[in-house]
N, C-alpha and C. Protein backbone atom coordinates (compact mmCIF):
# COMPACT_ATOMS: atom_id res chain seq x y z
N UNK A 1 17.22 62.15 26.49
CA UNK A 1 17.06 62.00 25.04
C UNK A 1 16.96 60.51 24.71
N UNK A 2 16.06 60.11 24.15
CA UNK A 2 16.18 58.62 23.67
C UNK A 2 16.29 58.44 22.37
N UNK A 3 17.16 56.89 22.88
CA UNK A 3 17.76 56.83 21.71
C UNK A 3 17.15 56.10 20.42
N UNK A 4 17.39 56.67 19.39
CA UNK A 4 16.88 56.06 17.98
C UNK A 4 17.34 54.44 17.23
N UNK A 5 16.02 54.14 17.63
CA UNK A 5 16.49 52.45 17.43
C UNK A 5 16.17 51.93 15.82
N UNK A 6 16.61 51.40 15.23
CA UNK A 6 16.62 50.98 13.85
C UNK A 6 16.39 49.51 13.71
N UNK A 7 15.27 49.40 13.24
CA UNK A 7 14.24 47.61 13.42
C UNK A 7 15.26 46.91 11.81
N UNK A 8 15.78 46.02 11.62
CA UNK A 8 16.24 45.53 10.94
C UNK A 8 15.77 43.88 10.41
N UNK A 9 15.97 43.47 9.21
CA UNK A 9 15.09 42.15 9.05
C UNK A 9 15.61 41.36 9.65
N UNK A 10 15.42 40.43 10.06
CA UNK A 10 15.76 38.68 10.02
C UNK A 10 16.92 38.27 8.75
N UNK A 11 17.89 37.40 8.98
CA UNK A 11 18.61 37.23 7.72
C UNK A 11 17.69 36.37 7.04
N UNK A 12 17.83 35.71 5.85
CA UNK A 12 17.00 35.20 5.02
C UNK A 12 17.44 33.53 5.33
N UNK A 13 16.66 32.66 5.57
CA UNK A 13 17.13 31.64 5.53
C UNK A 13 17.03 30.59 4.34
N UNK A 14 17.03 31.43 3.53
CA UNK A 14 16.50 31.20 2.05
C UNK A 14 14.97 30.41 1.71
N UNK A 15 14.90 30.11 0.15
CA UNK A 15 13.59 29.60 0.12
C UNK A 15 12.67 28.65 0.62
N UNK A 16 11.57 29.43 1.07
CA UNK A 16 10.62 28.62 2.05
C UNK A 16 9.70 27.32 0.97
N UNK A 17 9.64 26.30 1.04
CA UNK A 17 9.23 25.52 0.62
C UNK A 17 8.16 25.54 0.46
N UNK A 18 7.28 25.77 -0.90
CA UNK A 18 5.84 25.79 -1.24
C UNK A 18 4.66 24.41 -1.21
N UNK A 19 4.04 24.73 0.03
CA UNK A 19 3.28 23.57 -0.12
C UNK A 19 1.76 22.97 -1.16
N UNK A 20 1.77 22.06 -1.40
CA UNK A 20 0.62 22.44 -2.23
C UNK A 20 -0.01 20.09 -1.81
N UNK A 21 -1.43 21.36 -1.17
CA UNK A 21 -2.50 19.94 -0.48
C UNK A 21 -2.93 19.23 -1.25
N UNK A 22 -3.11 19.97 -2.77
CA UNK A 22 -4.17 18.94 -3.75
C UNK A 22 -3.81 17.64 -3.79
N UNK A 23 -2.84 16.95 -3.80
CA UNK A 23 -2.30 15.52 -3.71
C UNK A 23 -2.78 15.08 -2.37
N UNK A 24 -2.25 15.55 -1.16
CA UNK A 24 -2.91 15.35 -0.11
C UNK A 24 -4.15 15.11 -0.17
N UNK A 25 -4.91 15.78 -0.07
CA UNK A 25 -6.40 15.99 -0.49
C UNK A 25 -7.14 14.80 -1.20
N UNK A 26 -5.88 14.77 -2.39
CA UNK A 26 -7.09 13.89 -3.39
C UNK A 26 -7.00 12.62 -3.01
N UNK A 27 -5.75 12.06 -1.85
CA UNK A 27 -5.37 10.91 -1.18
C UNK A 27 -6.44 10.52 -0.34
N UNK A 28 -6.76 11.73 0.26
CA UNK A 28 -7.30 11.36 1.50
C UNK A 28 -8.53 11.02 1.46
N UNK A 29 -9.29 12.08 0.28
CA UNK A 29 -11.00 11.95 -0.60
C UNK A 29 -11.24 10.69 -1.33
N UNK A 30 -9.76 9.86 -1.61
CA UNK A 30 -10.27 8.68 -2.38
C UNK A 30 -9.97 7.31 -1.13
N UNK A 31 -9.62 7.85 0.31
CA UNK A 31 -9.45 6.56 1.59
C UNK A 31 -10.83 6.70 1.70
N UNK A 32 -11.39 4.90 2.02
CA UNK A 32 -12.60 5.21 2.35
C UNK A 32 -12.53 5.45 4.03
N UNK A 33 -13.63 5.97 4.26
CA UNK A 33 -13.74 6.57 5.91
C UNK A 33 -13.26 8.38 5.95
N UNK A 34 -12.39 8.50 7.30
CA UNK A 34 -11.77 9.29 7.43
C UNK A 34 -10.34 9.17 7.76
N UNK A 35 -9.56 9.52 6.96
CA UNK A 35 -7.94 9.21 7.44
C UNK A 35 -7.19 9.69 8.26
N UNK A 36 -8.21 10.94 8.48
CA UNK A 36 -7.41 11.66 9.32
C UNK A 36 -5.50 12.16 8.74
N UNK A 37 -5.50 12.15 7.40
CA UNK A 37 -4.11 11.74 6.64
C UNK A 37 -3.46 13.39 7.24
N UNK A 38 -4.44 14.45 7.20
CA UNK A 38 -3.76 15.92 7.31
C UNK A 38 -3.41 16.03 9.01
N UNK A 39 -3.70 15.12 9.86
CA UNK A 39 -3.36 15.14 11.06
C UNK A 39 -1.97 14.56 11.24
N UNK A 40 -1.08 14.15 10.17
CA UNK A 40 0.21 13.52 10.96
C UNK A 40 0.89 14.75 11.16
N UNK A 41 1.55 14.26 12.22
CA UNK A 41 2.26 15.38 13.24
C UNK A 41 4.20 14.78 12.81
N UNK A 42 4.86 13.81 12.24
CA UNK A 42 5.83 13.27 11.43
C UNK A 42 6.52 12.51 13.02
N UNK A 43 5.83 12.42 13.78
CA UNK A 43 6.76 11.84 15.10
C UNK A 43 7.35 10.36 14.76
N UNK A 44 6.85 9.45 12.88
CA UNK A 44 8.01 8.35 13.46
C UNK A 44 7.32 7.02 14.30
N UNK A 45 6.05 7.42 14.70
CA UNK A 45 5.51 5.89 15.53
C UNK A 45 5.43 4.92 14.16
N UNK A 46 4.99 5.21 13.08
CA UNK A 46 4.66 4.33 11.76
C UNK A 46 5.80 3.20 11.52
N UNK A 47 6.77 4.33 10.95
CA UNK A 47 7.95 3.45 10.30
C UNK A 47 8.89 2.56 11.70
N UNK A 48 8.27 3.02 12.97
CA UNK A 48 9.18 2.24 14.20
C UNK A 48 8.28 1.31 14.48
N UNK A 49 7.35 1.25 13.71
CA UNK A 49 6.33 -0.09 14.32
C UNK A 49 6.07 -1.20 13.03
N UNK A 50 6.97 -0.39 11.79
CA UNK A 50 6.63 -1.19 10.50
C UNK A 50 7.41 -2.64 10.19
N UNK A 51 7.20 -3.80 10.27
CA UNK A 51 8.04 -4.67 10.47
C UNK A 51 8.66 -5.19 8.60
N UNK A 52 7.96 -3.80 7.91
CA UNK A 52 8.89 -4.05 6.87
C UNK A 52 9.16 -2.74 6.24
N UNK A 53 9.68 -1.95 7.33
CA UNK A 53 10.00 -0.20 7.10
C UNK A 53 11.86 -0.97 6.16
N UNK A 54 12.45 -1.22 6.75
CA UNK A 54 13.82 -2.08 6.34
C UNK A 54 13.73 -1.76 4.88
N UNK A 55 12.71 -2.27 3.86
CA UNK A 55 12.54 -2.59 2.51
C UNK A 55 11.86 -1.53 1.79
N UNK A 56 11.53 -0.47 2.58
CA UNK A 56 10.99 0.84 1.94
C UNK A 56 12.23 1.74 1.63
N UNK A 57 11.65 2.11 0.23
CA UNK A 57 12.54 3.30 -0.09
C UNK A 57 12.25 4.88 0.87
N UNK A 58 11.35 4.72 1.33
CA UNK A 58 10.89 5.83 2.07
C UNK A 58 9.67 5.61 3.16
N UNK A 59 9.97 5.69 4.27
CA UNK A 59 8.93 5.46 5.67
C UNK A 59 7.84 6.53 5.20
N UNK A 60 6.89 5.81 5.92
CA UNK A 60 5.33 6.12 5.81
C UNK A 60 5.39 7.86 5.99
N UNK A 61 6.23 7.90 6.90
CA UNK A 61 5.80 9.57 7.65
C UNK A 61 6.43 10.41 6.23
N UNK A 62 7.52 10.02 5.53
CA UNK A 62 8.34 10.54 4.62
C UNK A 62 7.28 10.82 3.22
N UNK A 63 6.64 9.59 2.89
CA UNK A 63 5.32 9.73 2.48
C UNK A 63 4.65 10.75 2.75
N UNK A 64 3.98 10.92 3.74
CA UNK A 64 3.07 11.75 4.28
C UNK A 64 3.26 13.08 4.03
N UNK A 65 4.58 13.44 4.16
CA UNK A 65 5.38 14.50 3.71
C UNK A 65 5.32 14.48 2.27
N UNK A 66 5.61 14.14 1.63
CA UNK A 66 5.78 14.04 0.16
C UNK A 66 4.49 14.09 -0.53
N UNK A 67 3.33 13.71 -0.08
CA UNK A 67 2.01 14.51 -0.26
C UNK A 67 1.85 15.68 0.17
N UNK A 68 2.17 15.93 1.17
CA UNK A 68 1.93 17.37 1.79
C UNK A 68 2.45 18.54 0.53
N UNK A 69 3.65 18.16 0.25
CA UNK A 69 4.65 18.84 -1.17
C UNK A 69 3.77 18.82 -2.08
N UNK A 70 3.49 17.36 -2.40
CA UNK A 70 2.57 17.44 -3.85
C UNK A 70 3.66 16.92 -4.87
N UNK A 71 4.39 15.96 -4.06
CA UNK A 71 5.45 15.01 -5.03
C UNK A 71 4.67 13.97 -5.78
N UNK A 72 3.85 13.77 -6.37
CA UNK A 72 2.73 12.80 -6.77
C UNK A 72 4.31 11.92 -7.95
N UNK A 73 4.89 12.33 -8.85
CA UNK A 73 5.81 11.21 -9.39
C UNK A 73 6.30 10.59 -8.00
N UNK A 74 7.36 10.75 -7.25
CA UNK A 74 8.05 10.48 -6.12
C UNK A 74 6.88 9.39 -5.57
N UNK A 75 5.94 9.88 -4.95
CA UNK A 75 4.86 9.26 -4.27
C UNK A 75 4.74 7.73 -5.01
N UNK A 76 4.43 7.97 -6.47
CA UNK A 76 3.56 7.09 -7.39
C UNK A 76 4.43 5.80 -7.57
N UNK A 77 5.75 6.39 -7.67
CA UNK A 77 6.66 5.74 -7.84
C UNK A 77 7.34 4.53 -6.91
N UNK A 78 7.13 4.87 -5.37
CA UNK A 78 7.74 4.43 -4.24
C UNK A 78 7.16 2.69 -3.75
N UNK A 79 8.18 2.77 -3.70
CA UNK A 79 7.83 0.87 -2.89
C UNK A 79 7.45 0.63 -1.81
N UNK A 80 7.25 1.53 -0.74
CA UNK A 80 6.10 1.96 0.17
C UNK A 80 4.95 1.26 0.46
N UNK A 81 4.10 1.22 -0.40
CA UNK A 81 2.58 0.79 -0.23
C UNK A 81 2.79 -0.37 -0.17
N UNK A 82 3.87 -0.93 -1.53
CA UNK A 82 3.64 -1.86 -1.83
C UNK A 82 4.81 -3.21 -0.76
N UNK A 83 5.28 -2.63 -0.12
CA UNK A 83 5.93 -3.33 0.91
C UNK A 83 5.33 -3.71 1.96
N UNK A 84 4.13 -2.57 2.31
CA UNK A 84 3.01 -2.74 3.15
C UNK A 84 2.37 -4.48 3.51
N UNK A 85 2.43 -4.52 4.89
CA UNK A 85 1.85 -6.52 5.34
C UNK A 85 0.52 -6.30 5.61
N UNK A 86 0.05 -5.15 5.58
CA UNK A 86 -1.30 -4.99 6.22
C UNK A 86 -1.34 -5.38 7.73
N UNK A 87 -0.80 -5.43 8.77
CA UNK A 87 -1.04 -5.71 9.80
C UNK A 87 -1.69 -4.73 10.67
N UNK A 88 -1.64 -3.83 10.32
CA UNK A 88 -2.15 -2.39 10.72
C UNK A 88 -1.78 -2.15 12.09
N UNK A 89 -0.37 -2.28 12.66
CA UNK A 89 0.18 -1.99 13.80
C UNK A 89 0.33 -0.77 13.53
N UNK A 90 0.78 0.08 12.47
CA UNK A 90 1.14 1.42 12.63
C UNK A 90 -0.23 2.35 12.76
N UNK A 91 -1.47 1.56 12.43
CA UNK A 91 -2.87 2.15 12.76
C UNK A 91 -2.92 2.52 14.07
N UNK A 92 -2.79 0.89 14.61
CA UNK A 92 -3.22 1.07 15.90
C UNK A 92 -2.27 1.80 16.94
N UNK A 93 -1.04 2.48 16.50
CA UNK A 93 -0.13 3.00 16.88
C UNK A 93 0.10 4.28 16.61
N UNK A 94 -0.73 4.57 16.01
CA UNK A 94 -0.81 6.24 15.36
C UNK A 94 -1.38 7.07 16.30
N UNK A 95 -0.46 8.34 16.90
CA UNK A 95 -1.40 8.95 18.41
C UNK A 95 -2.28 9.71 17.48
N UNK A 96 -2.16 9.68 15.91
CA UNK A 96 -3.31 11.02 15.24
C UNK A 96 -4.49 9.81 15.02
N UNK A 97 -4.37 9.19 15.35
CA UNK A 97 -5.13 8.10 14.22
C UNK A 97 -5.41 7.86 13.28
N UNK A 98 -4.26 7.99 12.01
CA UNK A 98 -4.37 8.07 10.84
C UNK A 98 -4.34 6.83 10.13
N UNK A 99 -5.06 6.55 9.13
CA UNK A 99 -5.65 4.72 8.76
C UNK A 99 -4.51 4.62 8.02
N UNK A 100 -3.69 4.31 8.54
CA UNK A 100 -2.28 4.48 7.36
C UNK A 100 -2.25 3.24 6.45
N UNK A 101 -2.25 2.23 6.99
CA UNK A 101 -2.84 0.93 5.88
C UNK A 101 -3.94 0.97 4.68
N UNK A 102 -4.97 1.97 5.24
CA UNK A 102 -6.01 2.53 4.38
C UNK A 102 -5.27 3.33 3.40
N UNK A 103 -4.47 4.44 3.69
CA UNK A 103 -3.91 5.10 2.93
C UNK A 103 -2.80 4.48 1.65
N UNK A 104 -2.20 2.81 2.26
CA UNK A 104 -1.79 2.42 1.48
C UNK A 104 -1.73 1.94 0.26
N UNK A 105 -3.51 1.39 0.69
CA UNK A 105 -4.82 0.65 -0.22
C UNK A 105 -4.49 1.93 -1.80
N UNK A 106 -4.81 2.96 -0.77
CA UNK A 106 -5.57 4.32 -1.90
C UNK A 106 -4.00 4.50 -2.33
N UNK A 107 -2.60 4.25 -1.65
CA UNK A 107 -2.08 4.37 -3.14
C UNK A 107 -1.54 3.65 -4.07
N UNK A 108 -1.26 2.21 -3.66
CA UNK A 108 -1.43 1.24 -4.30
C UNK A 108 -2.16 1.35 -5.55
N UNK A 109 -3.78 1.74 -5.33
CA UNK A 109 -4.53 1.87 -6.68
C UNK A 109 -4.29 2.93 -7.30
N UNK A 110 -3.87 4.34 -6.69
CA UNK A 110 -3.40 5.45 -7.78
C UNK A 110 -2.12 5.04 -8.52
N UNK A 111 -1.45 4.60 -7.94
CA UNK A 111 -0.15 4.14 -8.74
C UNK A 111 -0.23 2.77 -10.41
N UNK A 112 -1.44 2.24 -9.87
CA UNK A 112 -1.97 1.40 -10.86
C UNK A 112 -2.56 2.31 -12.14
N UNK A 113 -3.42 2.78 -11.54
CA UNK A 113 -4.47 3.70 -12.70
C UNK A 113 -3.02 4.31 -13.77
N UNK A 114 -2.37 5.07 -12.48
CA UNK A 114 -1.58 6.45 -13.13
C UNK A 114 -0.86 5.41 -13.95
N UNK A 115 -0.53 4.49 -13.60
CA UNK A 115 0.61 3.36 -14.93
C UNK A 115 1.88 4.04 -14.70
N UNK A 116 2.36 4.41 -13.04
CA UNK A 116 3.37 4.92 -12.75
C UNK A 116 3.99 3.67 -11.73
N UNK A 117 3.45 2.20 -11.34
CA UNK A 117 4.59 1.54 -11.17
C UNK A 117 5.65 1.15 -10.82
N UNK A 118 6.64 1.11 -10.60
CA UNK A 118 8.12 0.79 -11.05
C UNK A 118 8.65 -0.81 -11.26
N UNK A 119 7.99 -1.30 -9.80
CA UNK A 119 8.22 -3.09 -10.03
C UNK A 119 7.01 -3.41 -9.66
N UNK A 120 6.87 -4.27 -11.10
CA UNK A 120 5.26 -4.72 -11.17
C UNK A 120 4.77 -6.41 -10.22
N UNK A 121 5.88 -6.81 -9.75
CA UNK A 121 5.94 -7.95 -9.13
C UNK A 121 4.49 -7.98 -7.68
N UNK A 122 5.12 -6.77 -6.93
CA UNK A 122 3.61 -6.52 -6.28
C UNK A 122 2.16 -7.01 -6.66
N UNK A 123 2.12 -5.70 -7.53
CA UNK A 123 0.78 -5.13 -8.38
C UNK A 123 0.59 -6.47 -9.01
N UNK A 124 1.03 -7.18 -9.74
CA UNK A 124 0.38 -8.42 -10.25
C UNK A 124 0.53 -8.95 -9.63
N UNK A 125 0.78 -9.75 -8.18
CA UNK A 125 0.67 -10.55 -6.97
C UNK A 125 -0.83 -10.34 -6.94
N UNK A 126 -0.85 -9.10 -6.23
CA UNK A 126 -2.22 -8.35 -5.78
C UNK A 126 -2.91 -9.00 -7.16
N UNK A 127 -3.29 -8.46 -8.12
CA UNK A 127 -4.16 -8.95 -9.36
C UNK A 127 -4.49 -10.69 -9.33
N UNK A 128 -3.65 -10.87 -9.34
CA UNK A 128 -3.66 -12.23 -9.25
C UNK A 128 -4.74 -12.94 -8.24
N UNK A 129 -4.13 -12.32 -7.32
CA UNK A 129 -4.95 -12.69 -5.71
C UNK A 129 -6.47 -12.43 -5.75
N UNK A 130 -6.78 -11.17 -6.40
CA UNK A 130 -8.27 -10.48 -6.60
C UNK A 130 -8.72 -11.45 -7.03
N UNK A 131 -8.54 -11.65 -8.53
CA UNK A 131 -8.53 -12.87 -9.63
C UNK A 131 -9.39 -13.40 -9.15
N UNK A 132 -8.34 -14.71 -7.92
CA UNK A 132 -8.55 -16.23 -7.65
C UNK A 132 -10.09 -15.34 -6.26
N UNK A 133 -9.74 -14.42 -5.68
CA UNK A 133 -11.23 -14.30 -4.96
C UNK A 133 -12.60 -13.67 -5.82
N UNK A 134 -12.19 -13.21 -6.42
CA UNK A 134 -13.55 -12.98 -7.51
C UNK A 134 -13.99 -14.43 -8.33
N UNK A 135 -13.14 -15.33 -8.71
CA UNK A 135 -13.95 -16.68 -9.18
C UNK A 135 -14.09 -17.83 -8.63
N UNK A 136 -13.58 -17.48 -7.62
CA UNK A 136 -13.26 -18.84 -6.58
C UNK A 136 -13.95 -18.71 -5.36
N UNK A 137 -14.05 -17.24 -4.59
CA UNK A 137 -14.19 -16.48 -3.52
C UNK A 137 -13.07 -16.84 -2.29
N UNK A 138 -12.27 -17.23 -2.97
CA UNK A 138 -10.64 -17.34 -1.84
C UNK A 138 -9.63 -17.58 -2.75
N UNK A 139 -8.20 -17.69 -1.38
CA UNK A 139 -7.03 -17.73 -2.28
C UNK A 139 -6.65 -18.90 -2.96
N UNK A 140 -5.95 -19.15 -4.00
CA UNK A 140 -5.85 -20.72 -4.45
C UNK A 140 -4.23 -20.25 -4.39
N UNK A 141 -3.67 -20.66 -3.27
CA UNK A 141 -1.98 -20.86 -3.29
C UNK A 141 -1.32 -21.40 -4.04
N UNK A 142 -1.71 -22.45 -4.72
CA UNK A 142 -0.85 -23.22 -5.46
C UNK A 142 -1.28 -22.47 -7.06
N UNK A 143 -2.05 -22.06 -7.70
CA UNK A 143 -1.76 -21.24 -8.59
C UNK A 143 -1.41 -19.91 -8.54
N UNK A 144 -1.19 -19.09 -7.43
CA UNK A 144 -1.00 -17.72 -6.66
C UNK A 144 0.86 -17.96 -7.34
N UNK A 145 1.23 -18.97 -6.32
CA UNK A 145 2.77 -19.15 -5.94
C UNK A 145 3.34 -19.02 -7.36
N UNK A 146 2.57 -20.41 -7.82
CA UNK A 146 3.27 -20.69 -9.46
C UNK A 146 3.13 -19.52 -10.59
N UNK A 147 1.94 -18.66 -10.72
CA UNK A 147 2.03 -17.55 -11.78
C UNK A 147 2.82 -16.79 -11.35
N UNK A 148 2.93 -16.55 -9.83
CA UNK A 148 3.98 -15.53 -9.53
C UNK A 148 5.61 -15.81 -9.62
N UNK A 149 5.63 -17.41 -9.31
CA UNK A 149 7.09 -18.11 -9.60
C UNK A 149 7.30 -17.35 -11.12
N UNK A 150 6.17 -18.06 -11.98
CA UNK A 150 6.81 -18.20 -13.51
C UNK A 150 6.74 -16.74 -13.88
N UNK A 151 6.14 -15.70 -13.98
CA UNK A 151 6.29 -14.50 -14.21
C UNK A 151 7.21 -13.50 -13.67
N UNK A 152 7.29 -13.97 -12.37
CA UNK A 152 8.59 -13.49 -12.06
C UNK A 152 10.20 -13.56 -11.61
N UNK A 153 9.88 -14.70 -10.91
CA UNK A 153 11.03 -15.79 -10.34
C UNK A 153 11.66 -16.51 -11.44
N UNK A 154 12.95 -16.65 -10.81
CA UNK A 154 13.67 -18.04 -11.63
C UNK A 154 13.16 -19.04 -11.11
N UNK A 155 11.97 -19.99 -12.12
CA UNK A 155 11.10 -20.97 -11.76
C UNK A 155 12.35 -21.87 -11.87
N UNK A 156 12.85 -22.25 -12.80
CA UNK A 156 13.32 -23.63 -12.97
C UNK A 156 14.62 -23.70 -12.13
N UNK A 157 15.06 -22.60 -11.34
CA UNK A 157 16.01 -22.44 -10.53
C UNK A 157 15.69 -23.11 -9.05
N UNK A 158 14.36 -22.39 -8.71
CA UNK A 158 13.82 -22.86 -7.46
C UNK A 158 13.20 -23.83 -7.03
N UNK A 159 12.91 -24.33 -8.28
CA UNK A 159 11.74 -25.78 -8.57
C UNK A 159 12.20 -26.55 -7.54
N UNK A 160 13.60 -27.43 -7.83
CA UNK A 160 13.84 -28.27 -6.88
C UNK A 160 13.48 -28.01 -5.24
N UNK A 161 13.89 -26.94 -4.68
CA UNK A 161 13.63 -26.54 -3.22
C UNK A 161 12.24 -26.43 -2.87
N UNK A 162 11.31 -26.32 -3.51
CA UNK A 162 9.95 -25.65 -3.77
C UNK A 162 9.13 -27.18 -3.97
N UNK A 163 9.47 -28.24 -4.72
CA UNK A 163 8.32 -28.72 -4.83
C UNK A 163 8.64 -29.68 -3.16
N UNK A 164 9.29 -30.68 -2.57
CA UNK A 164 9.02 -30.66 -1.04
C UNK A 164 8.37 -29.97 -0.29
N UNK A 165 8.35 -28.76 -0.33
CA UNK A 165 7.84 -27.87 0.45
C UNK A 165 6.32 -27.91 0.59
N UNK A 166 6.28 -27.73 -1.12
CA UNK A 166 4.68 -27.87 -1.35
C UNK A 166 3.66 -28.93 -1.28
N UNK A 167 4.58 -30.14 -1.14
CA UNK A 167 4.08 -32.12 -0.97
C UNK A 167 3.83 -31.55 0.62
N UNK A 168 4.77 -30.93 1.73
CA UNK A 168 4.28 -31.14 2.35
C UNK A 168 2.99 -30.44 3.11
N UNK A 169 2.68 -29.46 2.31
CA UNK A 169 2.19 -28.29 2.76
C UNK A 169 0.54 -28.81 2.28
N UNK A 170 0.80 -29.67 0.93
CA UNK A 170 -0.18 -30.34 0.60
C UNK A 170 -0.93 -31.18 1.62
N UNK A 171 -0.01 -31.94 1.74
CA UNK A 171 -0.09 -33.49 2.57
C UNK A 171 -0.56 -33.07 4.07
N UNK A 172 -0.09 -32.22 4.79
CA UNK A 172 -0.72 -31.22 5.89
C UNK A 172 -1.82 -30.17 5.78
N UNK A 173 -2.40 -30.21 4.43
CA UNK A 173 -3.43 -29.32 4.57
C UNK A 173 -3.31 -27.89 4.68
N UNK A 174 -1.84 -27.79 4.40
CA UNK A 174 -1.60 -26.27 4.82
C UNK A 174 -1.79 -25.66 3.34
N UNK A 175 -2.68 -25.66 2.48
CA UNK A 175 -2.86 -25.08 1.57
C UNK A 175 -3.95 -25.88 0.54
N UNK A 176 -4.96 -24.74 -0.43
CA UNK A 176 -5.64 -25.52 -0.73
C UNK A 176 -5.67 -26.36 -1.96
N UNK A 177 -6.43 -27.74 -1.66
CA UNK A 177 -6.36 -28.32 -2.97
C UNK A 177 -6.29 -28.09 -4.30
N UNK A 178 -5.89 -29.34 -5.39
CA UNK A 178 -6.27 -29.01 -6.49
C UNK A 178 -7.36 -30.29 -6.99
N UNK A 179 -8.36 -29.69 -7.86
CA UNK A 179 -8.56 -27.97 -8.39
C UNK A 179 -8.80 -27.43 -7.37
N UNK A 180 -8.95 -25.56 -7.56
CA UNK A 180 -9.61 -24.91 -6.46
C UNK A 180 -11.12 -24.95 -6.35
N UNK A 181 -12.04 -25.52 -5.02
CA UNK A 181 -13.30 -25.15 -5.08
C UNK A 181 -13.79 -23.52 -4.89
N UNK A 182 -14.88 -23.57 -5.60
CA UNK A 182 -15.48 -22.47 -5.08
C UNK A 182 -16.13 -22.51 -4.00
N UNK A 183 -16.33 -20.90 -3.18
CA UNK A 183 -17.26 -21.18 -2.48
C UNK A 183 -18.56 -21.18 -2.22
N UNK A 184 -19.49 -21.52 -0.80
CA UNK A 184 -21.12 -21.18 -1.17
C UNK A 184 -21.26 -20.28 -1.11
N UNK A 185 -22.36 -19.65 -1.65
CA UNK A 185 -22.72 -18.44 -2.25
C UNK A 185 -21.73 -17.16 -2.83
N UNK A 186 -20.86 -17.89 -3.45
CA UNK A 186 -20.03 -16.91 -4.41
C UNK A 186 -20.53 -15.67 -5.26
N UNK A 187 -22.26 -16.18 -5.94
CA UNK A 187 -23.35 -14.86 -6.47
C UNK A 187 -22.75 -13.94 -5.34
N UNK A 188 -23.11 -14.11 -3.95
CA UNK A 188 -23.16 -13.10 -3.08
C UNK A 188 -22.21 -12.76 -2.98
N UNK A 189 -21.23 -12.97 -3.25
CA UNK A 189 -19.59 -12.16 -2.86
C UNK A 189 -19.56 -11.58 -3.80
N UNK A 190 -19.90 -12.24 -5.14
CA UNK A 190 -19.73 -11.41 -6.59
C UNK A 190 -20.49 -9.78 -6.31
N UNK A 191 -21.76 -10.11 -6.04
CA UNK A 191 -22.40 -8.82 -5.87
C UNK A 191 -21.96 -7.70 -4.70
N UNK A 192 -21.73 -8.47 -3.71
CA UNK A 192 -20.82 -7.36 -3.03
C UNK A 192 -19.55 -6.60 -3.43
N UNK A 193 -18.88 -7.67 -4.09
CA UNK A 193 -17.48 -6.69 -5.26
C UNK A 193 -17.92 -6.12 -6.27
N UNK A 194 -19.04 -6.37 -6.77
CA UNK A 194 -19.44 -5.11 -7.70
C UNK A 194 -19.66 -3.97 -7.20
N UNK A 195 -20.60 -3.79 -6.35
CA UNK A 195 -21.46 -3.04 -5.50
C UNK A 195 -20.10 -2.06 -4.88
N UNK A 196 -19.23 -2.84 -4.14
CA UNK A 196 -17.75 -2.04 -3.67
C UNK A 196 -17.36 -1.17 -5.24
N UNK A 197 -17.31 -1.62 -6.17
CA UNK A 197 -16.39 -1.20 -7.45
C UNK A 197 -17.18 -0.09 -7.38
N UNK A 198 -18.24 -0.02 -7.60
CA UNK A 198 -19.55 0.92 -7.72
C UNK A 198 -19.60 2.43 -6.78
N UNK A 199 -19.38 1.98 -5.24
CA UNK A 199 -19.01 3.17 -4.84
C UNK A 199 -17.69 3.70 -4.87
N UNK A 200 -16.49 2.92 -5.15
CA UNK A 200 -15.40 3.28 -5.62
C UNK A 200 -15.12 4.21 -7.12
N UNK A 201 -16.13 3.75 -7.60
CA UNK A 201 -16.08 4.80 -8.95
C UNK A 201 -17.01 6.03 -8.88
N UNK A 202 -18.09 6.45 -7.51
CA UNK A 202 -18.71 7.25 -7.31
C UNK A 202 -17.62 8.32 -6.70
């Protein structure tokens, strides 16, 4: 006689976490290239190769995750991108090959558009910097340092330590003159940053 076996569920390990790609997605459709962003596998090479993971509220892979969710406040919000050196070690360190520096670019600018922010000290660094290469076609350090001193820094705090620094940095060439020159053929750089803006808004 055999015996009567009774199939019973699984206990519940309660609620399964709903994913939702559209954030993902719309991250990855606005990196230029391919990001390969839906290939991270969360193994951790990023934030162990980031030499300024320390100052993030949340490592790259944690990110990655947090799109996957479709945390777009969380995301928009995070100091992440904007801690980013660009060195692109965690690129070249990625076994998915995901442009993770690229990805930073793309959220850097969603966080701008969205006017979601938190410390604007970055974001107007960056502005600033565009600025001086759109009329200049390079960086001008010595007005970079100072708008960013006076807008954000205690200027008249640091002044003293700061101007030596800058006599000598002058006096060595380690930074460029004043005024700032432009460079040759600046038309042509101009038209290439339009032309970029152009497929960026396509």
């Amino acid at each position: 006689m055999s015996e009567k076996v009774t199939l019973v569920d699984p206990p519940s390990a309660g609620p399964v976490a709903h994913e939702d790609l559209s954030l993902l997605n719309e991250v990855s459709l606005c990196t230029p290239g391919d990001s390969h962003l839906e290939m991270c596998i969360q193994c951790g090479t990023c934030g162990g190769s980031c030499p300024s993971a320390s100052a993030m509220d949340h490592t790259p892979r944690a990110i990655f995750a947090m799109l996957r969710a479709g945390m777009r406040d969380e995301v928009m919000k995070s100091n992440t991108p904007w801690m980013c050196v660009s060195c692109y070690y965690c690129t070249v360190r990625c076994p998915q090959d995901i442009h993770i520096t690229d990805v930073m670019y793309t959220l850097k600018n969603m966080a701008i558009k969205s006017k979601m922010v938190q410390d604007s000290t970055a974001s107007d660094f960056s502005r600033t910097f565009i600025s001086y290469v759109k009329n200049y076609g390079r960086s001008f350090e010595i007005g970079l340092a100072g708008i960013q001193n006076a807008t954000h820094l205690k200027l008249a705090a640091r002044l003293p330590n700061m101007i030596p620094m800058a006599l000598g940095m002058l006096t060595k060439k380690g930074m460029s003159p004043l005024p700032p020159k432009r460079i040759k053929g600046l038309d042509g750089l101009k038209k290439i940053l339009d032309r970029a803006q152009e497929l960026e808004a396509e």
